[in-house]
N, C-alpha and C. Protein backbone atom coordinates (compact mmCIF):
# COMPACT_ATOMS: atom_id res chain seq x y z
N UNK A 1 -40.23 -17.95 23.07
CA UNK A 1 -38.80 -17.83 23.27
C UNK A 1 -38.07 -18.36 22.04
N UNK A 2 -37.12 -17.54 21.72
CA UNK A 2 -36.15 -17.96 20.19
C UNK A 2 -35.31 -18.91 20.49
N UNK A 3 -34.87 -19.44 19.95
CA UNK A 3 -33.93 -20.61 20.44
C UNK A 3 -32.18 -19.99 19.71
N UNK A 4 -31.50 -20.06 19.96
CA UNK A 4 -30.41 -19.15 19.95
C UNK A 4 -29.26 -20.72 19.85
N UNK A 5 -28.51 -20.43 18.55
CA UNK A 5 -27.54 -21.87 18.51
C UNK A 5 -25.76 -20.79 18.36
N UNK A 6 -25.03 -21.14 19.22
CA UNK A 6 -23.64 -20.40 19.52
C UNK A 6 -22.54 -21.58 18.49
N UNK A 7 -22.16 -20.94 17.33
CA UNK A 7 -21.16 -21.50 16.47
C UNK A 7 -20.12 -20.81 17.06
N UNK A 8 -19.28 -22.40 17.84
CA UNK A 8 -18.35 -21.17 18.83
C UNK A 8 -16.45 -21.69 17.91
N UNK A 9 -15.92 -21.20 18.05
CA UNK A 9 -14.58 -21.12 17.38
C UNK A 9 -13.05 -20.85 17.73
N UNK A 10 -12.55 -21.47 18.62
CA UNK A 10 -11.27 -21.04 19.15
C UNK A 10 -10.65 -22.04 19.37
N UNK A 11 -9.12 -21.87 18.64
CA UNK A 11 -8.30 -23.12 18.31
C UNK A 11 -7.33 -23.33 19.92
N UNK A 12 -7.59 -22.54 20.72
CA UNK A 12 -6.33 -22.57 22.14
C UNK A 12 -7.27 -21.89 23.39
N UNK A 13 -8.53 -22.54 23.03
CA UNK A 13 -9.25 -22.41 24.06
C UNK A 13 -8.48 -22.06 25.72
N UNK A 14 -7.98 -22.93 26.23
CA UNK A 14 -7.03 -23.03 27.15
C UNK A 14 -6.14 -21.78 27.60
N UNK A 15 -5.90 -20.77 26.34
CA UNK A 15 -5.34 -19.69 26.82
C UNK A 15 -6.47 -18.24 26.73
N UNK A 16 -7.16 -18.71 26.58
CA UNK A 16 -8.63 -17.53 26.63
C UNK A 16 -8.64 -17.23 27.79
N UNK A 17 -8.66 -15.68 28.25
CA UNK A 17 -9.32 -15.18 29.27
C UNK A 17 -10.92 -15.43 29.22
N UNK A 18 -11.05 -14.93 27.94
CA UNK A 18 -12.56 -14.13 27.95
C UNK A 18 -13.78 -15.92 27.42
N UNK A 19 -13.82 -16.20 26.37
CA UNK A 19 -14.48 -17.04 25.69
C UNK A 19 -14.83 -18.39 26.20
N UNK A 20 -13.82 -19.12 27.79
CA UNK A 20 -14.64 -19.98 28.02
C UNK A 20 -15.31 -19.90 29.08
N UNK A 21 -15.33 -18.15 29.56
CA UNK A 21 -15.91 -18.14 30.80
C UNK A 21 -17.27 -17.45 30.38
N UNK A 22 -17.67 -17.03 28.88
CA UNK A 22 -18.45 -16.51 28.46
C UNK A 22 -19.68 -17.90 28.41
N UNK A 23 -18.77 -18.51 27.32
CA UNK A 23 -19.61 -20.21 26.54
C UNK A 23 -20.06 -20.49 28.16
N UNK A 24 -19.26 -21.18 28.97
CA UNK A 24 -19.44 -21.97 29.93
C UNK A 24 -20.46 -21.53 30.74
N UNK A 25 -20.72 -19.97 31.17
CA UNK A 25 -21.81 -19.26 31.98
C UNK A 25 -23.25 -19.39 31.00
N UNK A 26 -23.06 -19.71 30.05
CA UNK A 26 -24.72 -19.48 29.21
C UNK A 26 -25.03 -21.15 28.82
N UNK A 27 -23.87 -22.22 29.02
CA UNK A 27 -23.86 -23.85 28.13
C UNK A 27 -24.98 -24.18 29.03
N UNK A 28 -25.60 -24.72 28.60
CA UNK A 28 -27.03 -26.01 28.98
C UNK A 28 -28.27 -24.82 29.35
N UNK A 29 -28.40 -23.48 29.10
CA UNK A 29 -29.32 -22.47 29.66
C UNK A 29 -30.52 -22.95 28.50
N UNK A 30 -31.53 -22.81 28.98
CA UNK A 30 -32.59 -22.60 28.09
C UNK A 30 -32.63 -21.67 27.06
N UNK A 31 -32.80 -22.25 26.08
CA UNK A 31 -33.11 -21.90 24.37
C UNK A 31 -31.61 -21.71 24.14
N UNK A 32 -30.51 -21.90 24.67
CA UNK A 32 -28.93 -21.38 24.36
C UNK A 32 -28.77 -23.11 24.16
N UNK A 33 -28.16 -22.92 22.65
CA UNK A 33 -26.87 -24.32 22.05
C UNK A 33 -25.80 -23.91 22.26
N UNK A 34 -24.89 -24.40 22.77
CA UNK A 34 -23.03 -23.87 22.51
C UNK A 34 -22.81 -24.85 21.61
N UNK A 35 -22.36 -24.90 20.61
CA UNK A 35 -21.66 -25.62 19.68
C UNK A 35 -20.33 -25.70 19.25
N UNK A 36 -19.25 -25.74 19.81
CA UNK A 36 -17.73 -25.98 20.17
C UNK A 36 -17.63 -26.56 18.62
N UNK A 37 -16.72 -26.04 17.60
CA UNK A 37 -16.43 -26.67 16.68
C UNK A 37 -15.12 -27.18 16.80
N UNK A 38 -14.48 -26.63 17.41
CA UNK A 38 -12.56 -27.33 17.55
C UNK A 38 -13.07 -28.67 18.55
N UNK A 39 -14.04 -28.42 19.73
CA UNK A 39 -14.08 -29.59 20.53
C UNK A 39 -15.17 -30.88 19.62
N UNK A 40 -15.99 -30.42 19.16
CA UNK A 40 -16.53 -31.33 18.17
C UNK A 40 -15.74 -32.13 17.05
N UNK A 41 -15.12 -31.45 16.15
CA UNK A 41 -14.38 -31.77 15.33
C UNK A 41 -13.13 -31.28 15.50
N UNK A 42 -12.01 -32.02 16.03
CA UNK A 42 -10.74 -31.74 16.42
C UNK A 42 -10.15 -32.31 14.78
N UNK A 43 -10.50 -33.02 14.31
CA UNK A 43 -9.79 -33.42 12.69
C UNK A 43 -10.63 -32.95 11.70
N UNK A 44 -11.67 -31.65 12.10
CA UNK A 44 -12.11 -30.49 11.27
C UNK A 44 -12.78 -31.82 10.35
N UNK A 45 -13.10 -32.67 10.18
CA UNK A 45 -14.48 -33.50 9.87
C UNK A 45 -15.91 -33.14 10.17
N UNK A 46 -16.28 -32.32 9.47
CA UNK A 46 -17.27 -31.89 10.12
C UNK A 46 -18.41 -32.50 9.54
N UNK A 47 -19.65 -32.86 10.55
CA UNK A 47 -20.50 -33.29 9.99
C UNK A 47 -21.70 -32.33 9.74
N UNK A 48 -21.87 -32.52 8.28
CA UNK A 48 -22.66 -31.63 7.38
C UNK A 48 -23.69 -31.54 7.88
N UNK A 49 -24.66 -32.92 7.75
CA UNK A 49 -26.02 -32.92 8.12
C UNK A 49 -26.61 -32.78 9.54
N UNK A 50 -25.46 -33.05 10.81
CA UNK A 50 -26.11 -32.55 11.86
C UNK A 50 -25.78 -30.92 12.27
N UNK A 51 -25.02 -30.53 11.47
CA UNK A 51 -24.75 -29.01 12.08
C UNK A 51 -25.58 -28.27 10.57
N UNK A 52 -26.42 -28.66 9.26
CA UNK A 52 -27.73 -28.17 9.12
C UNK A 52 -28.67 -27.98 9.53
N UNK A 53 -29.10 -29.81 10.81
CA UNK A 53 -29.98 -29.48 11.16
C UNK A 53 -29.97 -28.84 12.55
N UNK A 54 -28.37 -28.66 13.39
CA UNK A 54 -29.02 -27.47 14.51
C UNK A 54 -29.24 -26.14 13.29
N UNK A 55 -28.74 -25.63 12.54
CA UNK A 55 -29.52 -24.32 12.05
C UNK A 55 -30.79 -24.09 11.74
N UNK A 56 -31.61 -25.37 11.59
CA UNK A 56 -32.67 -25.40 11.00
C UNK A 56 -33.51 -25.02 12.53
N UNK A 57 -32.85 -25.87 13.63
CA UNK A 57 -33.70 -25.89 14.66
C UNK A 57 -33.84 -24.93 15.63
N UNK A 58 -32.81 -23.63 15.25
CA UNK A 58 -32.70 -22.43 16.09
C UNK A 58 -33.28 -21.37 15.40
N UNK A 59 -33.52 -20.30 16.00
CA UNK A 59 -33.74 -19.11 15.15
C UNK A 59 -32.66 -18.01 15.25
N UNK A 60 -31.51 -18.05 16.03
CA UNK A 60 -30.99 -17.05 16.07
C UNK A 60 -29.22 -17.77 16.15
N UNK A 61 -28.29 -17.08 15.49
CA UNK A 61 -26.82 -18.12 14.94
C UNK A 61 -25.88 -17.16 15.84
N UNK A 62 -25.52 -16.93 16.42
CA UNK A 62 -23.99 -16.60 16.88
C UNK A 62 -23.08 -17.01 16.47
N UNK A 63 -22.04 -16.24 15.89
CA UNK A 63 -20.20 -16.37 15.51
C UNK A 63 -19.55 -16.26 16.65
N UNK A 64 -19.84 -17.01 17.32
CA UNK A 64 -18.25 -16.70 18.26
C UNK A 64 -17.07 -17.05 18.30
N UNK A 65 -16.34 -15.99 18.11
CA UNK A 65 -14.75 -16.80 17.96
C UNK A 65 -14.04 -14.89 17.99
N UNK A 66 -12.36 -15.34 18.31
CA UNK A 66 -11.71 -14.36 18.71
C UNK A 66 -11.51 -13.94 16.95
N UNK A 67 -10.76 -12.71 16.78
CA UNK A 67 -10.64 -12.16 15.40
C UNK A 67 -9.18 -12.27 15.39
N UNK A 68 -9.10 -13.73 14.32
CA UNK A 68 -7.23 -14.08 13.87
C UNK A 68 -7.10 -13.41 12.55
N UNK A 69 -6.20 -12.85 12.68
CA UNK A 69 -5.36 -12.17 11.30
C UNK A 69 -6.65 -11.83 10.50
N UNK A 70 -7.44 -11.08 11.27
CA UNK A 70 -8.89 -10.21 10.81
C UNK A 70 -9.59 -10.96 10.04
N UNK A 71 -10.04 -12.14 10.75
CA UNK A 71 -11.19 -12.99 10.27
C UNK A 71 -11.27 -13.95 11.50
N UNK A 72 -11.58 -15.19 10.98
CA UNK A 72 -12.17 -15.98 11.81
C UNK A 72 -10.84 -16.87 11.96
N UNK A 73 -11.21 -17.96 13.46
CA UNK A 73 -10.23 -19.06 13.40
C UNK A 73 -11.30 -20.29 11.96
N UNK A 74 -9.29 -20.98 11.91
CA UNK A 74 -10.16 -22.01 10.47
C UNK A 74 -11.06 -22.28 10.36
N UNK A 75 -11.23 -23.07 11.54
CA UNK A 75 -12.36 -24.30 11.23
C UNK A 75 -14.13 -23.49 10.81
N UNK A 76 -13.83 -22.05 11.42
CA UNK A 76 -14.88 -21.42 10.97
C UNK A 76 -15.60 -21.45 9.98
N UNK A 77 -14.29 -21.16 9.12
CA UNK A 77 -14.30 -20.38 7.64
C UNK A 77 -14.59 -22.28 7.17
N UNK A 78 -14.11 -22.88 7.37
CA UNK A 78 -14.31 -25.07 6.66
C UNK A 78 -15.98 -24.91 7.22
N UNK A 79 -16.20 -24.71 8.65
CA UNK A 79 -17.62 -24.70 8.64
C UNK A 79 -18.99 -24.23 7.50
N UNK A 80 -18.36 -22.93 7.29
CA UNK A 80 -18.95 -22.01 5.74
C UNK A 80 -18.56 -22.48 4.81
N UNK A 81 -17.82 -23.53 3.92
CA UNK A 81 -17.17 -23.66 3.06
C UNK A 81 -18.31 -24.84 2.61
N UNK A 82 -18.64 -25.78 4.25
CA UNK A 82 -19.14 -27.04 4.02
C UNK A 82 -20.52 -27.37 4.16
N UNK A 83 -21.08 -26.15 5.21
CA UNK A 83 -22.54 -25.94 5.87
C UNK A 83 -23.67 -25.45 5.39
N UNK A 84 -23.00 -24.69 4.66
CA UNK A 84 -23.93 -23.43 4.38
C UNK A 84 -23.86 -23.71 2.76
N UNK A 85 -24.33 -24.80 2.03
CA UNK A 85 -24.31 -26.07 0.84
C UNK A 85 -24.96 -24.56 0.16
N UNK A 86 -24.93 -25.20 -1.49
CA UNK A 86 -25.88 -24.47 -2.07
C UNK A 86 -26.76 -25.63 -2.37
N UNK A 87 -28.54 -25.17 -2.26
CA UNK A 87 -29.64 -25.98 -2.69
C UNK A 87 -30.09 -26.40 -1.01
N UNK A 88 -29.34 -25.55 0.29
CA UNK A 88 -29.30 -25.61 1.58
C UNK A 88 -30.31 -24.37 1.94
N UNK A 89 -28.52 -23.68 1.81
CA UNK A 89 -28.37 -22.12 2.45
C UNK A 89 -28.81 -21.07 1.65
N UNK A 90 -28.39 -21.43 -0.26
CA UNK A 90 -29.04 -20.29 -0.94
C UNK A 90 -29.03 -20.86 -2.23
N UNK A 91 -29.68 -20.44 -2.81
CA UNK A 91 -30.03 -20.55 -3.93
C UNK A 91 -31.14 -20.80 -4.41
N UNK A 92 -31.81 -21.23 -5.72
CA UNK A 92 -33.50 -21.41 -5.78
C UNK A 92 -34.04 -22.34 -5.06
N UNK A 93 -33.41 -23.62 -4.36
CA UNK A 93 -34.12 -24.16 -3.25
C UNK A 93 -33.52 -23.81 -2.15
N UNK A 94 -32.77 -23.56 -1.68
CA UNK A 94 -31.69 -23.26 -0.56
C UNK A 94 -32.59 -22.07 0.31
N UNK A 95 -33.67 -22.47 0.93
CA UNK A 95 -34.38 -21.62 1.96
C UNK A 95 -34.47 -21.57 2.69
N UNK A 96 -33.54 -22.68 3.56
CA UNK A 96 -33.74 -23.33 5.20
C UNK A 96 -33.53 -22.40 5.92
N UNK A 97 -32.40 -21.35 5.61
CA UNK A 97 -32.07 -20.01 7.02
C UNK A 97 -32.78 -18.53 6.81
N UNK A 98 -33.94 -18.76 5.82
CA UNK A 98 -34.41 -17.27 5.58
C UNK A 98 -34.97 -16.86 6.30
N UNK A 99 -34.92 -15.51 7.01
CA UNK A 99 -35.46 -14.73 8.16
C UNK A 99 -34.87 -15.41 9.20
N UNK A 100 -33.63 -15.83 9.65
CA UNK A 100 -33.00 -16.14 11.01
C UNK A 100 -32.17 -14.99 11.25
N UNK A 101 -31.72 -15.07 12.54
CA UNK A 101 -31.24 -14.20 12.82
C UNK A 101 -29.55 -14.04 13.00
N UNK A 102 -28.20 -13.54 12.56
CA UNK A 102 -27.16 -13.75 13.03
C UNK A 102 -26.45 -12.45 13.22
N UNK A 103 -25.22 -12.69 14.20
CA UNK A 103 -24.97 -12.52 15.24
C UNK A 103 -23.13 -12.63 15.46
N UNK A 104 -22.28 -11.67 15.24
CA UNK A 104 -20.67 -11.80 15.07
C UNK A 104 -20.59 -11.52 16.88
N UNK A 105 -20.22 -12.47 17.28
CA UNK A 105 -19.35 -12.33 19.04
C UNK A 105 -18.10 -12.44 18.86
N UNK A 106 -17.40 -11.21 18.92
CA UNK A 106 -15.50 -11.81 18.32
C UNK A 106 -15.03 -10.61 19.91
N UNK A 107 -13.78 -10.79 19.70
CA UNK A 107 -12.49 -10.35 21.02
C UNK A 107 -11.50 -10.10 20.30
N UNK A 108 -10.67 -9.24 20.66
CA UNK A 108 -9.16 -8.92 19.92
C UNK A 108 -8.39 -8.67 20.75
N UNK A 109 -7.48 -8.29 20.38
CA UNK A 109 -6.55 -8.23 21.06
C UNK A 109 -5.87 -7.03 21.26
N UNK A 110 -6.55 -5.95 20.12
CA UNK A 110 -6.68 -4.72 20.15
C UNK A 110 -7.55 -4.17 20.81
N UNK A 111 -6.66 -2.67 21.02
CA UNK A 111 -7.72 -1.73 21.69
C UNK A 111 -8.93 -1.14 20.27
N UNK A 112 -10.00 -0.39 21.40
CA UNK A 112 -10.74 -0.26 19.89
C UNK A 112 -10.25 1.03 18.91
N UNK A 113 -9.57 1.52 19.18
CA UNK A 113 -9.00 2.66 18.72
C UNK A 113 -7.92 2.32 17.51
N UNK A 114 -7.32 0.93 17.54
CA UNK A 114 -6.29 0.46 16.43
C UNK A 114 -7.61 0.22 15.41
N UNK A 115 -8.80 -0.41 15.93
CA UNK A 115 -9.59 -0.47 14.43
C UNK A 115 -10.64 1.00 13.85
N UNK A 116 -9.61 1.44 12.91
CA UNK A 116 -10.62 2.84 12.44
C UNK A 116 -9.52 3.06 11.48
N UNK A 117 -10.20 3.98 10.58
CA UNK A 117 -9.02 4.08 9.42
C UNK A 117 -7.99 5.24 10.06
N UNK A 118 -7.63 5.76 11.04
CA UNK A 118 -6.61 6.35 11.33
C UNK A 118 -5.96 5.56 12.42
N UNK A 119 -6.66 4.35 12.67
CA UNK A 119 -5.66 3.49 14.07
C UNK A 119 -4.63 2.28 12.81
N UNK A 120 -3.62 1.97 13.96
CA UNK A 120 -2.88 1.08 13.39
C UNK A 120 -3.76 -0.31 12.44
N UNK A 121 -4.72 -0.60 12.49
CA UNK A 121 -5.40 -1.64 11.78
C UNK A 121 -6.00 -0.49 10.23
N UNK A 122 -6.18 0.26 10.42
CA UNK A 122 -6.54 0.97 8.59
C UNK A 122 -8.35 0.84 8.88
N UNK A 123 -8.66 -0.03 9.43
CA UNK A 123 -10.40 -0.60 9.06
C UNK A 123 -11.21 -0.98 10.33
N UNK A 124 -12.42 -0.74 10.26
CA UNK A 124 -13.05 -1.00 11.44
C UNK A 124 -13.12 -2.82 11.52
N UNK A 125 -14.22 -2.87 12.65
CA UNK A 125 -14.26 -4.12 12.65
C UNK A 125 -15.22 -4.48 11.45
N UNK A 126 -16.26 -3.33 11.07
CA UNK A 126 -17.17 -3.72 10.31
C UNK A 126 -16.82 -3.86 8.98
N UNK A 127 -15.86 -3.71 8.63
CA UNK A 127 -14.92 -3.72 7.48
C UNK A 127 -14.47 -5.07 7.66
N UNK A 128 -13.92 -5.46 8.65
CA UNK A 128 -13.08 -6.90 8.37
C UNK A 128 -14.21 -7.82 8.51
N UNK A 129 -15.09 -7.77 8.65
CA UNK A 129 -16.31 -8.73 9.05
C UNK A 129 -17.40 -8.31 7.71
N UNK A 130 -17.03 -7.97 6.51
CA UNK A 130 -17.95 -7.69 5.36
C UNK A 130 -18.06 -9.30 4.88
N UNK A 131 -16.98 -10.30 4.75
CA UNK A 131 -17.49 -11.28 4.52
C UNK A 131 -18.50 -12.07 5.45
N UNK A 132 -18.85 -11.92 6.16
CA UNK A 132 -19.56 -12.73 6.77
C UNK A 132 -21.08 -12.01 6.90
N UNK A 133 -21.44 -10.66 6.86
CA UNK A 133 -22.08 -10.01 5.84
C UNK A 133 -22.79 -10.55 5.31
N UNK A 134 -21.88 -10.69 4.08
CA UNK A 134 -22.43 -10.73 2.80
C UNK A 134 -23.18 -12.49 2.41
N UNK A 135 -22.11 -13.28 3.50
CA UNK A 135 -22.17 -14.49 2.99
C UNK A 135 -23.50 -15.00 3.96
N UNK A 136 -24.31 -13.95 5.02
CA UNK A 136 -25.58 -14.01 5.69
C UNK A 136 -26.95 -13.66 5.09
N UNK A 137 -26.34 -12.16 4.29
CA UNK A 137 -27.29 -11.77 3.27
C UNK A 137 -27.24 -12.87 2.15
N UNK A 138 -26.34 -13.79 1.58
CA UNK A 138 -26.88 -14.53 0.63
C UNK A 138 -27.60 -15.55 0.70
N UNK A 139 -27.64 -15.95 1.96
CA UNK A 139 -28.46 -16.68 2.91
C UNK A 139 -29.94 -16.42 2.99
N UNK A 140 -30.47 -15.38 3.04
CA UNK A 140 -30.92 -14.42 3.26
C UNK A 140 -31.82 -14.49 4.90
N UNK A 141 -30.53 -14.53 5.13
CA UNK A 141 -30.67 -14.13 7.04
C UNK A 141 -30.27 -12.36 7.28
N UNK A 142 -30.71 -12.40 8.59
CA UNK A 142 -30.46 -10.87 8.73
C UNK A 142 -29.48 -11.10 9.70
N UNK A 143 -28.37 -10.30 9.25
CA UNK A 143 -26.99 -9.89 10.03
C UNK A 143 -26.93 -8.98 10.96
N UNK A 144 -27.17 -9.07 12.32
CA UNK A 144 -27.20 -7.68 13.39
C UNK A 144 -25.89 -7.38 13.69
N UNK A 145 -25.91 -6.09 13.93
CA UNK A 145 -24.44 -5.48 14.58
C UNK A 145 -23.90 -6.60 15.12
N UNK A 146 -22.19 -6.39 15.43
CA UNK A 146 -21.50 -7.38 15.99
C UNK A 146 -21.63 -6.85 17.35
N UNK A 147 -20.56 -7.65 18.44
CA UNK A 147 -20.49 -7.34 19.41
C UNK A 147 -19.25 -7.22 19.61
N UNK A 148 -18.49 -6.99 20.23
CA UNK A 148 -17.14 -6.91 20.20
C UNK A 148 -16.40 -6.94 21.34
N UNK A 149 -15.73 -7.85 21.79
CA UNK A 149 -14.59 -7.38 22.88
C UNK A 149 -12.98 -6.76 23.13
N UNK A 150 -13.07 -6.03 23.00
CA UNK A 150 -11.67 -5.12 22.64
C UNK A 150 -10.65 -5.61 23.53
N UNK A 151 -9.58 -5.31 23.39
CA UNK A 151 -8.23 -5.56 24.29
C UNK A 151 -8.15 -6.49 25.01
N UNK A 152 -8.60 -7.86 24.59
CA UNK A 152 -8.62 -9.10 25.43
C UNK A 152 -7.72 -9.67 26.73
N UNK A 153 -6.73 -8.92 26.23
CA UNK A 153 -5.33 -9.07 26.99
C UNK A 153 -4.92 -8.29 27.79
N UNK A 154 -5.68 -7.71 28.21
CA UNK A 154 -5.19 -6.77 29.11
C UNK A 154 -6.55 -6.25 29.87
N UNK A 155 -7.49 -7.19 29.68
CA UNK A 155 -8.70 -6.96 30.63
C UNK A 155 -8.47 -7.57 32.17
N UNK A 156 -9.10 -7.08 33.13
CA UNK A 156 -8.71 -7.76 34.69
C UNK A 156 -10.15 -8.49 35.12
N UNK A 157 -10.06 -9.29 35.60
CA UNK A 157 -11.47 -10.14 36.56
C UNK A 157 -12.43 -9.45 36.74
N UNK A 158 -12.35 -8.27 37.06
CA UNK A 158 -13.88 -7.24 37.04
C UNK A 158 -14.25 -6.67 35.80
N UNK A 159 -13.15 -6.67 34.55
CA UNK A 159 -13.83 -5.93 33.54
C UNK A 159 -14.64 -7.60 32.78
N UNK A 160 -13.87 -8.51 32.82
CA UNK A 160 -14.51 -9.84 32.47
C UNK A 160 -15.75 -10.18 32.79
N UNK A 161 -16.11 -9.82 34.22
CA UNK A 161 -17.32 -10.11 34.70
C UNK A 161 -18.42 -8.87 34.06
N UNK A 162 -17.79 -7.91 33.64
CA UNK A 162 -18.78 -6.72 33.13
C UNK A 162 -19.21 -7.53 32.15
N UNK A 163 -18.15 -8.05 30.90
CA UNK A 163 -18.30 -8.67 29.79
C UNK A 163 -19.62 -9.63 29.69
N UNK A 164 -19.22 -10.21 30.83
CA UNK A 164 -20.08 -11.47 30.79
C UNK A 164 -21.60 -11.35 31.39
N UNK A 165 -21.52 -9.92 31.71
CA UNK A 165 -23.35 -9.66 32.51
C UNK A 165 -23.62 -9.38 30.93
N UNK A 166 -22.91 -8.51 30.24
CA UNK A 166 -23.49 -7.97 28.71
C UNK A 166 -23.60 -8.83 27.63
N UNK A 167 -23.01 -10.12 27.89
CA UNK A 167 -22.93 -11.28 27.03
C UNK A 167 -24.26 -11.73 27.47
N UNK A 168 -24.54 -11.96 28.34
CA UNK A 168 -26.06 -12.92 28.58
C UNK A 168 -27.15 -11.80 28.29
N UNK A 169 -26.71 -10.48 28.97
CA UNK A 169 -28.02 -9.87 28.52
C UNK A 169 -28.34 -9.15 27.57
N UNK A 170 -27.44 -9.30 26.47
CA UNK A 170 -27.36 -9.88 24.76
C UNK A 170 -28.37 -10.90 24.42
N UNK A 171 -27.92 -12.14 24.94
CA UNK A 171 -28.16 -13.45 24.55
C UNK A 171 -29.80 -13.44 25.18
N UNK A 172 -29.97 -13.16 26.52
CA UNK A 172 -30.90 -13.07 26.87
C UNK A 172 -32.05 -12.48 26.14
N UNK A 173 -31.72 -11.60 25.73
CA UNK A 173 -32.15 -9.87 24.90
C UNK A 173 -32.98 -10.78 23.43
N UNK A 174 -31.84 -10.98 23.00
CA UNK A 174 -32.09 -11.72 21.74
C UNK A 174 -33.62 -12.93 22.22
N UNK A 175 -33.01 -13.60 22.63
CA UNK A 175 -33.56 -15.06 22.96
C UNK A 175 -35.31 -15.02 23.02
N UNK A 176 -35.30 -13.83 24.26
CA UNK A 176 -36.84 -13.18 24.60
C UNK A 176 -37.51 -11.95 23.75
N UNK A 177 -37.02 -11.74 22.50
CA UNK A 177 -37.51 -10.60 21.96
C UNK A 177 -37.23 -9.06 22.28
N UNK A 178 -36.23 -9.12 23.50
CA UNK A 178 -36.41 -7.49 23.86
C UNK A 178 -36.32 -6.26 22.98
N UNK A 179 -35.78 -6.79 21.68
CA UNK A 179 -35.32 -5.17 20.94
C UNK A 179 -36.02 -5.35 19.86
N UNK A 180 -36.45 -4.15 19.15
CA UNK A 180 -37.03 -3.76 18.27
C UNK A 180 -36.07 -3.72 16.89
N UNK A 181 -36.83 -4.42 15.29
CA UNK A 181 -35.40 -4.22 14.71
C UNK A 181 -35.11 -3.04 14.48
N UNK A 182 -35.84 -2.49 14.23
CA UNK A 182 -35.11 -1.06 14.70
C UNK A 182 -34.44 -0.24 15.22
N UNK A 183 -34.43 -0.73 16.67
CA UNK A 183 -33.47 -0.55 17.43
C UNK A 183 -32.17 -1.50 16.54
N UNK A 184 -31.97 -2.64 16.88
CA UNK A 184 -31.43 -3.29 16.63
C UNK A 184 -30.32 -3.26 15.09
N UNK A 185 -31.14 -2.45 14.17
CA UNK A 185 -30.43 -2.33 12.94
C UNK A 185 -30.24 -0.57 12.94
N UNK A 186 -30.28 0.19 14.30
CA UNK A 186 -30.12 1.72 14.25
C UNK A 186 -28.30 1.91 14.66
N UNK A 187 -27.71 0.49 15.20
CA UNK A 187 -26.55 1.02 15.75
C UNK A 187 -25.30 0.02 14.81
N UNK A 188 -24.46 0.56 14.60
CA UNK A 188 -23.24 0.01 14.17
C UNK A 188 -22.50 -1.13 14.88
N UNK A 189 -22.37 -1.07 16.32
CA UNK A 189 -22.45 -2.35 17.32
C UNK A 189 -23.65 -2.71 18.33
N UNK A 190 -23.01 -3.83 18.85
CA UNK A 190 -24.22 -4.55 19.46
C UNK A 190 -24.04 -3.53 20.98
N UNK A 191 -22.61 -3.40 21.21
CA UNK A 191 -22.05 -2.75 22.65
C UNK A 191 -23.10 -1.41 22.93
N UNK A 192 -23.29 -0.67 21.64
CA UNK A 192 -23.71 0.35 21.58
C UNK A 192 -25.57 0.40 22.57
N UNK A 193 -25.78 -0.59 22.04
CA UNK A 193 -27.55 -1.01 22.44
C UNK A 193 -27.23 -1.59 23.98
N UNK A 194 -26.19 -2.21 24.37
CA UNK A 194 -26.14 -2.46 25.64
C UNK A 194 -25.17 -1.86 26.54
N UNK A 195 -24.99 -0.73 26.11
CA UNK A 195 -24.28 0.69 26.94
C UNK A 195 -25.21 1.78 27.20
């Protein structure tokens, strides 16, 4: 079994439909870390050396966090700024995350139809998520499709609970080996493999 560590990210937790009923249904499960960075570090102090060594100790990284002004909330982006060291994450000694696995879990607030180059956003999601990409490949971790939750705001209690069977049996999926990378690197989203 993979051990699966959730870098989770949302500055107003409190007004989430979707994200603490996601975290909270999978927190303390076997081989699943939730790692709350706003609740960990509320003065964005983050400590370097213990959030290296949960990466060291998982095999598989989740991004979770909603998509602000088409990226991440802050403390994300301070997490990457501070975590992911060089002589760590990359470079000629920097080998600790090679061959792990990661993993974009984001929500919007859009429908999915605003992200495409003829919807009101100009760009997919896979477009606004090239940095994080790139900054996995320099890692040299492998980046799987994202997952995505569309129209956050206007989902009802039964489409939430859909969310959240496909969130674990994602997480699940991952955790126990179920997909082939092949499968896995054949689709543009993660939704796609679990539709």
């Amino acid at each position: 079994m993979k051990k699966i560590l959730i870098i989770f990210a949302h500055p107003a937790l409190s007004k989430s439909k979707i994200h603490r009923r996601l975290t909270d249904s999978v927190n303390n499960l076997p081989g699943i870390t939730v790692n709350n960075l706003y609740e960990n570090y509320p003065d964005f102090y983050i400590d370097i050396i213990k959030e290296q060594q949960l990466l060291i100790e998982h095999d598989i990284i989740v991004l979770q966090h909603p998509l602000y002004w088409y990226s991440s909330p802050a403390i994300l982006k301070e997490w990457f700024d501070l975590v992911l060291q060089h002589g760590f994450a990359y470079g000629l000694k920097g080998k600790n995350l090679v061959g792990k696995q990661v993993i974009s879990i984001i929500s919007t607030g859009g429908d999915k139809e605003v992200y495409c180059k003829e919807g009101r956003n100009h760009f997919t999601i896979n477009e606004f998520l090239v940095p994080f990409k790139q900054s996995v490949n320099l890692c040299g971790m492998e980046y799987l499709p994202p997952f995505v939750i569309y129209g956050s705001y206007s989902l009802n209690n039964t489409e939430i609970e859909q969310l959240n069977l496909k969130y674990k049996k994602l997480l699940f999926g991952l955790r126990d080996g179920q997909w082939e990378n092949n499968i896995l690197n054949s689709k543009q989203y993660f939704n796609d493999i679990l539709d």
